[in-house]
C-alpha atoms as a PDB file:
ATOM      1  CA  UNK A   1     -14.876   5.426 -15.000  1.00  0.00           C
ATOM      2  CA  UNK A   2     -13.257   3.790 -12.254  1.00  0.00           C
ATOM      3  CA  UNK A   3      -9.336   4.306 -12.074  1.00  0.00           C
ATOM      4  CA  UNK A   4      -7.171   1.757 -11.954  1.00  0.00           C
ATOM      5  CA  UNK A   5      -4.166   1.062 -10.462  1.00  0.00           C
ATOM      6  CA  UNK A   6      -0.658  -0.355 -11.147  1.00  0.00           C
ATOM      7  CA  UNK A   7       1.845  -2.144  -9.133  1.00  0.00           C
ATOM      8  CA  UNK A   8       5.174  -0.125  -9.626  1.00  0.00           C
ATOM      9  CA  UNK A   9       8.572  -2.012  -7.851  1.00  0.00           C
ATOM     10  CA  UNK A  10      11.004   0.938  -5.958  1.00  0.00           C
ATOM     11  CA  UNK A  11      13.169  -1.989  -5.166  1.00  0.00           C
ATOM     12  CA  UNK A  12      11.938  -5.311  -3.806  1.00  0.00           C
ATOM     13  CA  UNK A  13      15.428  -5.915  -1.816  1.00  0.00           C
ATOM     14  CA  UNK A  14      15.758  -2.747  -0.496  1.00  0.00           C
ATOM     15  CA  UNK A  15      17.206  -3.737   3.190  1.00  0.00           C
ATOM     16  CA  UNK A  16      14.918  -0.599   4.860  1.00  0.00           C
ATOM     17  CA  UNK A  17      12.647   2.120   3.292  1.00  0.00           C
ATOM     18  CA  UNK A  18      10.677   2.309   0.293  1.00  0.00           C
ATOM     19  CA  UNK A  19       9.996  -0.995  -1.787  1.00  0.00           C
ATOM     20  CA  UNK A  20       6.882  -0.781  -4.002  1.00  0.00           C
ATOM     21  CA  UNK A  21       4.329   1.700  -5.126  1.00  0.00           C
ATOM     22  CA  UNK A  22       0.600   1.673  -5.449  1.00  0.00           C
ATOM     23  CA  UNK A  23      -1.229   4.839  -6.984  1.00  0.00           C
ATOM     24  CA  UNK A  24       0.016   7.326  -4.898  1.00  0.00           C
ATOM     25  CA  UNK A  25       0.677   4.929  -1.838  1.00  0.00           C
ATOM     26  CA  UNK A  26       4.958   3.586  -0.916  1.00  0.00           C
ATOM     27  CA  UNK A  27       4.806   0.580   1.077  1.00  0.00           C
ATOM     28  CA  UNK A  28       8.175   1.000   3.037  1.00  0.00           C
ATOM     29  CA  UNK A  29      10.252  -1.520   4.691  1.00  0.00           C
ATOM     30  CA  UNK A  30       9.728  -0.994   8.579  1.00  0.00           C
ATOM     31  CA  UNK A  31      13.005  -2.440   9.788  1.00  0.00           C
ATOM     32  CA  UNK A  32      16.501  -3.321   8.529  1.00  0.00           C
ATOM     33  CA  UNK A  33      16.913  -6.643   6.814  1.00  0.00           C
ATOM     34  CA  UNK A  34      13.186  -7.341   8.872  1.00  0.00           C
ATOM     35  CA  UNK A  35       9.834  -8.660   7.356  1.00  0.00           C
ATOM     36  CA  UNK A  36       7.442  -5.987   8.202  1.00  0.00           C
ATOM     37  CA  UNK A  37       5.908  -3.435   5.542  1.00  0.00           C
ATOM     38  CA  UNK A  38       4.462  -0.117   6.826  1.00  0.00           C
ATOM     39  CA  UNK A  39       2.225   2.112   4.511  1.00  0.00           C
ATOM     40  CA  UNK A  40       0.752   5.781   5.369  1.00  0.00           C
ATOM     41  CA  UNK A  41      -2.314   5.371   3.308  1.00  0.00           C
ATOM     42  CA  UNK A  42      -3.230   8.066   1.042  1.00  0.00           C
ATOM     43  CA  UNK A  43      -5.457   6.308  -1.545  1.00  0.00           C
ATOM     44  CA  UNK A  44      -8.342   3.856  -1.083  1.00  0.00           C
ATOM     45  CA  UNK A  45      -8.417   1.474  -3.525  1.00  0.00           C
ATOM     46  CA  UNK A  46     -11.203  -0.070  -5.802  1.00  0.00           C
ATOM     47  CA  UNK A  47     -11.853  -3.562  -7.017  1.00  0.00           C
ATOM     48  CA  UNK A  48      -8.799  -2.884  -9.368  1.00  0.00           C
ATOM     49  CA  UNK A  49      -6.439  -2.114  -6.539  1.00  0.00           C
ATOM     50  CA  UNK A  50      -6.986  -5.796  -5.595  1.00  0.00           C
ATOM     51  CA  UNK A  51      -4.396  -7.821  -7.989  1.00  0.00           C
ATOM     52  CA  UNK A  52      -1.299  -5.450  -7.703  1.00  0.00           C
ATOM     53  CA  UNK A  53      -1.347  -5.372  -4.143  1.00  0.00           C
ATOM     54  CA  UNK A  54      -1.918  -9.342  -3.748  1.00  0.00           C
ATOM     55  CA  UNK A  55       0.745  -9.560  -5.915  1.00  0.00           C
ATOM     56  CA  UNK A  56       3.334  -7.520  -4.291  1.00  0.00           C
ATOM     57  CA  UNK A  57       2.928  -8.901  -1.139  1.00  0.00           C
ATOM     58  CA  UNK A  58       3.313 -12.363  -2.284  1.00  0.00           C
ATOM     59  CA  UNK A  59       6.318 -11.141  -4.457  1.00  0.00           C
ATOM     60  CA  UNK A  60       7.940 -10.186  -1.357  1.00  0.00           C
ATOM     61  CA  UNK A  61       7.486 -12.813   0.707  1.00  0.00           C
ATOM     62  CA  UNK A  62       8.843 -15.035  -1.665  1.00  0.00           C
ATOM     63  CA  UNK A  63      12.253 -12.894  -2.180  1.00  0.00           C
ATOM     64  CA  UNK A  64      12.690 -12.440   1.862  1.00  0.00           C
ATOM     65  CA  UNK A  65      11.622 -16.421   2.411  1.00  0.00           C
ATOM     66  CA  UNK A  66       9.306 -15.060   5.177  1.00  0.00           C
ATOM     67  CA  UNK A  67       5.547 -14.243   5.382  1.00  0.00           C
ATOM     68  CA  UNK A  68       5.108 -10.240   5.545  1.00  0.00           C
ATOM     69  CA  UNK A  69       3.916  -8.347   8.994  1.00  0.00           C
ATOM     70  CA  UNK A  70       1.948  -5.312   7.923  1.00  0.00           C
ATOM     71  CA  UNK A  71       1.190  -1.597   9.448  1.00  0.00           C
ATOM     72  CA  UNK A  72      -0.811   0.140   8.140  1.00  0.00           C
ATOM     73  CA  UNK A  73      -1.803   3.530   8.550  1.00  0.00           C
ATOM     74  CA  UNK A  74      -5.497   4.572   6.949  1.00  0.00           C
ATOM     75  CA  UNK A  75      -6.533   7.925   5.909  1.00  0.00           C
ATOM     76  CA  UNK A  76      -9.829   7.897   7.483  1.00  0.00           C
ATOM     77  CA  UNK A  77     -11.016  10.404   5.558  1.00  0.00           C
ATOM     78  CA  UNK A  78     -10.550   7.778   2.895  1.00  0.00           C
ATOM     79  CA  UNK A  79     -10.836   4.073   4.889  1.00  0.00           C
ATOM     80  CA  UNK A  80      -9.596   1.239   2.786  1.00  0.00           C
ATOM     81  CA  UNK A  81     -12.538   0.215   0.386  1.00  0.00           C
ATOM     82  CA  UNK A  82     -14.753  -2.634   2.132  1.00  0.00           C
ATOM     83  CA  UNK A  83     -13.929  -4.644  -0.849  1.00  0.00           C
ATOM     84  CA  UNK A  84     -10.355  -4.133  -1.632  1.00  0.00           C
ATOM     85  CA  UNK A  85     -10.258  -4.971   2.441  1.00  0.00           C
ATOM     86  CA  UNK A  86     -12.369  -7.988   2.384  1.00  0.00           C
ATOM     87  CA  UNK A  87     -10.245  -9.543  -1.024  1.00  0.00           C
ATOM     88  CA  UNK A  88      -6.845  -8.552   0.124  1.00  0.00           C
ATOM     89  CA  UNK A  89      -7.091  -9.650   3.563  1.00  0.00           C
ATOM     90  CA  UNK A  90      -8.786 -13.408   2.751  1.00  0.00           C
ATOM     91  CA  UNK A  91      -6.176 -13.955  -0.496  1.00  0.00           C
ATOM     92  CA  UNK A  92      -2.864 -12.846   1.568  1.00  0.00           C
ATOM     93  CA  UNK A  93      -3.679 -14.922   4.404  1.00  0.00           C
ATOM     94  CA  UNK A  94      -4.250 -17.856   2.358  1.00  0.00           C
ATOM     95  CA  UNK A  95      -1.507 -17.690   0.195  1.00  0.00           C
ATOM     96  CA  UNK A  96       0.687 -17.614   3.172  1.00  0.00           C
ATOM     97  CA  UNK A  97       2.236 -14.018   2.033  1.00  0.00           C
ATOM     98  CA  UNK A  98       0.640 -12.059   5.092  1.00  0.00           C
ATOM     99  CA  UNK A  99       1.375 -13.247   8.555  1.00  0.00           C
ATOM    100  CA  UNK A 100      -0.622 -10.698  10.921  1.00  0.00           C
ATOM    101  CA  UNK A 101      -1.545  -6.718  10.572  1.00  0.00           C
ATOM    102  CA  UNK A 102      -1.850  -4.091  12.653  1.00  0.00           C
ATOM    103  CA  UNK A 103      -3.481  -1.045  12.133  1.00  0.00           C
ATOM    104  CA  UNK A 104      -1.970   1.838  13.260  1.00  0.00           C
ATOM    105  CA  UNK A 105      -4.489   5.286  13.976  1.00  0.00           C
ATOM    106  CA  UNK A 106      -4.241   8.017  15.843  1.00  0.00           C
ATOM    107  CA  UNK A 107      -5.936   8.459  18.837  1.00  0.00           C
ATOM    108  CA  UNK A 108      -8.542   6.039  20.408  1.00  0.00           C
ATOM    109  CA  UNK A 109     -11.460   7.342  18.440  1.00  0.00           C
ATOM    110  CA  UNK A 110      -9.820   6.375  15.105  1.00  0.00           C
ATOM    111  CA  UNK A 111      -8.811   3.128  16.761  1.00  0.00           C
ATOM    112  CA  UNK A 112     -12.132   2.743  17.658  1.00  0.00           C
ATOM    113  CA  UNK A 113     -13.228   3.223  14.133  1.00  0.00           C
ATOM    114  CA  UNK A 114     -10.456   0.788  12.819  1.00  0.00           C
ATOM    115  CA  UNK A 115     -10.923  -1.999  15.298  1.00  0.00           C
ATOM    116  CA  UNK A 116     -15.284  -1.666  13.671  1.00  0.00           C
ATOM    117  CA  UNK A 117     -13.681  -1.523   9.780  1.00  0.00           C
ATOM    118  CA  UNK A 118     -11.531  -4.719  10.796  1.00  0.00           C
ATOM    119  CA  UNK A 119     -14.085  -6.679  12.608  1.00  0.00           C
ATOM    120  CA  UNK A 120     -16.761  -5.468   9.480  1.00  0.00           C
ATOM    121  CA  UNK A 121     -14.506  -5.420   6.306  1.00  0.00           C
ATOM    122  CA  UNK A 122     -11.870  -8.658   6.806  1.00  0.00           C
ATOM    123  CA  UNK A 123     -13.430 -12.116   6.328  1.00  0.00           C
ATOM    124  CA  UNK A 124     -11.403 -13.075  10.299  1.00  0.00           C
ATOM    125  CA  UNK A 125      -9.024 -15.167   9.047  1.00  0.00           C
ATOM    126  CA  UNK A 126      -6.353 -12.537   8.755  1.00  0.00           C
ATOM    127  CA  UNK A 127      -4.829 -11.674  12.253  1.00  0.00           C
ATOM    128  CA  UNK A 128      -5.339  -7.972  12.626  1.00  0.00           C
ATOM    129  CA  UNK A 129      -5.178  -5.341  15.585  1.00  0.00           C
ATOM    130  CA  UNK A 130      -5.744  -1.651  15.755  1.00  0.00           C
ATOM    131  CA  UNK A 131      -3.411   0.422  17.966  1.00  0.00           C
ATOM    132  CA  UNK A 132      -3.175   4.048  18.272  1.00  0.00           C
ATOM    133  CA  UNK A 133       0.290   3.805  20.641  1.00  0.00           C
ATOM    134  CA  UNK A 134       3.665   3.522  18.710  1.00  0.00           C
ATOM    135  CA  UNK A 135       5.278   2.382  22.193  1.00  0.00           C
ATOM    136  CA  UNK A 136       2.824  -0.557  22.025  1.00  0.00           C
ATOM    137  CA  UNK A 137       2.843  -1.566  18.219  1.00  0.00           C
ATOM    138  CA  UNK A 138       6.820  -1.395  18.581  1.00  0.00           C
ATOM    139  CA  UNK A 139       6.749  -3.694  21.295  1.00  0.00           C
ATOM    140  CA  UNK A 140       4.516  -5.887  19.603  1.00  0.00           C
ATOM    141  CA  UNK A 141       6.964  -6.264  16.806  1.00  0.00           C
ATOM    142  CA  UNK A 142       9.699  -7.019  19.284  1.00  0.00           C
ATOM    143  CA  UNK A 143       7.634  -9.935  20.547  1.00  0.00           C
ATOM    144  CA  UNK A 144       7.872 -11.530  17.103  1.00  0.00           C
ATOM    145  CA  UNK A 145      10.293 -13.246  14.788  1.00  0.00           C
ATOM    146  CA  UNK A 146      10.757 -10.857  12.085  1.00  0.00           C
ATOM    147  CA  UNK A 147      13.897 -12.232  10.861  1.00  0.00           C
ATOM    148  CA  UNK A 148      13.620 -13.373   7.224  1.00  0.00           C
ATOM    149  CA  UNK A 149      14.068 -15.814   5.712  1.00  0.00           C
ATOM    150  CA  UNK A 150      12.907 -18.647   7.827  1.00  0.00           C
ATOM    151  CA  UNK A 151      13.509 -21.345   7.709  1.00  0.00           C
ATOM    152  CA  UNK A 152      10.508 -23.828   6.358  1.00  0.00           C
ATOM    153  CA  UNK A 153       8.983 -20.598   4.468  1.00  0.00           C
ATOM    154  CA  UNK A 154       6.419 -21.429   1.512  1.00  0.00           C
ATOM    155  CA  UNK A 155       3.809 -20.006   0.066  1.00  0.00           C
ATOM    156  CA  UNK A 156       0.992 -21.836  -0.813  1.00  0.00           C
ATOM    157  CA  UNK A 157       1.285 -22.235  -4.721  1.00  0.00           C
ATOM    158  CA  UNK A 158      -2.252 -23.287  -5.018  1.00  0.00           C
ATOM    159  CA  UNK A 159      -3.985 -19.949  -3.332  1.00  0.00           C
ATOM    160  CA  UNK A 160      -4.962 -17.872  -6.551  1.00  0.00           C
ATOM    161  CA  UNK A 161      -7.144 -15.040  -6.184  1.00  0.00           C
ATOM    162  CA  UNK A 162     -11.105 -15.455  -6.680  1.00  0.00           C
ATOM    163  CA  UNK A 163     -12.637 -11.834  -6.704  1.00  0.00           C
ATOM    164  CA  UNK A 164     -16.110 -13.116  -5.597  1.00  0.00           C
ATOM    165  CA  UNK A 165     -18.673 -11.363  -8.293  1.00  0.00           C
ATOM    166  CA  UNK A 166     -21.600 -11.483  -5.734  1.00  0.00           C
ATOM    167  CA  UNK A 167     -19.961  -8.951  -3.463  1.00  0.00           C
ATOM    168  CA  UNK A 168     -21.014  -5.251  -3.318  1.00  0.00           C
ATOM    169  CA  UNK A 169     -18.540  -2.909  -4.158  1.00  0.00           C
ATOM    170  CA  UNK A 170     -21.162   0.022  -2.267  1.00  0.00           C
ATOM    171  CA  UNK A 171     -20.042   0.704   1.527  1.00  0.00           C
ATOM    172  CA  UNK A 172     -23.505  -0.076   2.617  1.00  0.00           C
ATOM    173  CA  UNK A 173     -24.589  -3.153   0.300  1.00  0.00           C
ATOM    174  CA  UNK A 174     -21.181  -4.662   1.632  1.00  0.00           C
ATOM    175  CA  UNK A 175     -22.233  -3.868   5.481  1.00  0.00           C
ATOM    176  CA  UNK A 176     -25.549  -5.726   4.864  1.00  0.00           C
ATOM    177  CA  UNK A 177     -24.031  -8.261   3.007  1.00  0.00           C
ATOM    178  CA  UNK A 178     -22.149  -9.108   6.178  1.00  0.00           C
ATOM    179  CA  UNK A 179     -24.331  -8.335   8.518  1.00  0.00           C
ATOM    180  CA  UNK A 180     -26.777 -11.211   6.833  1.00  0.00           C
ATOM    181  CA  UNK A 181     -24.159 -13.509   6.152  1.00  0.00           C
ATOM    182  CA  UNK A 182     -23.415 -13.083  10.222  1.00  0.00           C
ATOM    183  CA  UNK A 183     -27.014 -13.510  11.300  1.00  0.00           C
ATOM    184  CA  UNK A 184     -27.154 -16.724   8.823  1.00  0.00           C
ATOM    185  CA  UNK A 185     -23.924 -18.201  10.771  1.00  0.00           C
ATOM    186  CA  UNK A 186     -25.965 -17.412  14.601  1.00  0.00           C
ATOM    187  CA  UNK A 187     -29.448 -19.201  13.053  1.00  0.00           C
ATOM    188  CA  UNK A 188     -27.174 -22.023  11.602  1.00  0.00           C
ATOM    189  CA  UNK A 189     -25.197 -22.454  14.645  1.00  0.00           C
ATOM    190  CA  UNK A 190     -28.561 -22.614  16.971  1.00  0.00           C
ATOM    191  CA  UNK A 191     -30.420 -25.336  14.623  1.00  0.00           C
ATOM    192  CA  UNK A 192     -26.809 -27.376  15.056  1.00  0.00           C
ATOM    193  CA  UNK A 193     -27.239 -27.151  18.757  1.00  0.00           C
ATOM    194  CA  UNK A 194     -31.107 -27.687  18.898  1.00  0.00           C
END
């Protein structure tokens, strides 16, 4: 039986450090009074990880009237599920909750292997990188606006999250999935041309 997870609140205004739970996983707040979430992965989550963390993200953007910047640091040994990936990536970005995330590994072989599970696993829409230098994500960060709130802030109220049932929740019926739905895309795009 597949476990299932909860979304537990530490405290949604906390003005730095830890703001919501996940299984075992605390999503911290990166920077004082700032809009960017940072989590050192320990779990990866199944199809039922999917609602709690839509939902705290959007929770959050709506109390700090600013769309979220997110870090996050994967146990590799555990990767974030394709799925859970795939769904919480499209839905954020939509919904306006998630403005851009980096991932953060730690050398350039895991940020190697992150930069393949982004390009893979996300459906593109979401803005992510893959770093494996601090000095660099920092100064990423410092390049942004991560004051909160800002002003003209909303989420999109009509976003609500489809789990698409077609979808395979295997690793490797989820690669071919994509890998099809790419090659369908290339053939499409050449009979446009032609």
């Amino acid at each position: 039986m597949a476990r299932t997870y909860e979304l537990e609140w530490i405290d949604k205004n906390a003005e730095q450090g830890p703001i919501f739970k996940i299984g075992r996983d605390v999503y911290e707040r990166e920077r004082a009074g700032k809009r960017v979430i940072r989590l050192k992965a320990i779990e990866s989550y199944n199809v039922s990880g999917i609602e709690p963390a839509i939902r705290a993200f959007r929770e959050c953007a709506e109390a700090w009237g600013a769309p979220i910047v997110y870090i996050i640091q994967p146990d590799l040994k555990q990767p974030p599920a394709a799925r859970f990936l795939y769904e919480w990536s499209r839905t954020t970005h939509a919904n306006g909750s998630v403005e851009k995330c980096f991932m953060k590994t730690s050398n350039f072989i895991t940020r190697a292997m992150g930069s393949f599970v982004l390009n893979i696993f996300t459906d593109g829409s979401m803005p992510f990188e893959a770093t494996d230098d601090e000095n660099e994500l920092q100064r990423s960060l410092d390049a942004m606006d991560l004051d909160c709130p800002q002003e003209g802030f909303a989420l999109d109220q009509k976003t609500s999250m489809v789990v698409y049932k077609h979808m395979q929740t295997s690793f490797l019926g989820f690669l071919v999935g994509r890998i099809l739905k790419s090659k369908k895309k290339d053939v499409d795009s050449d009979n446009q041309a032609a």
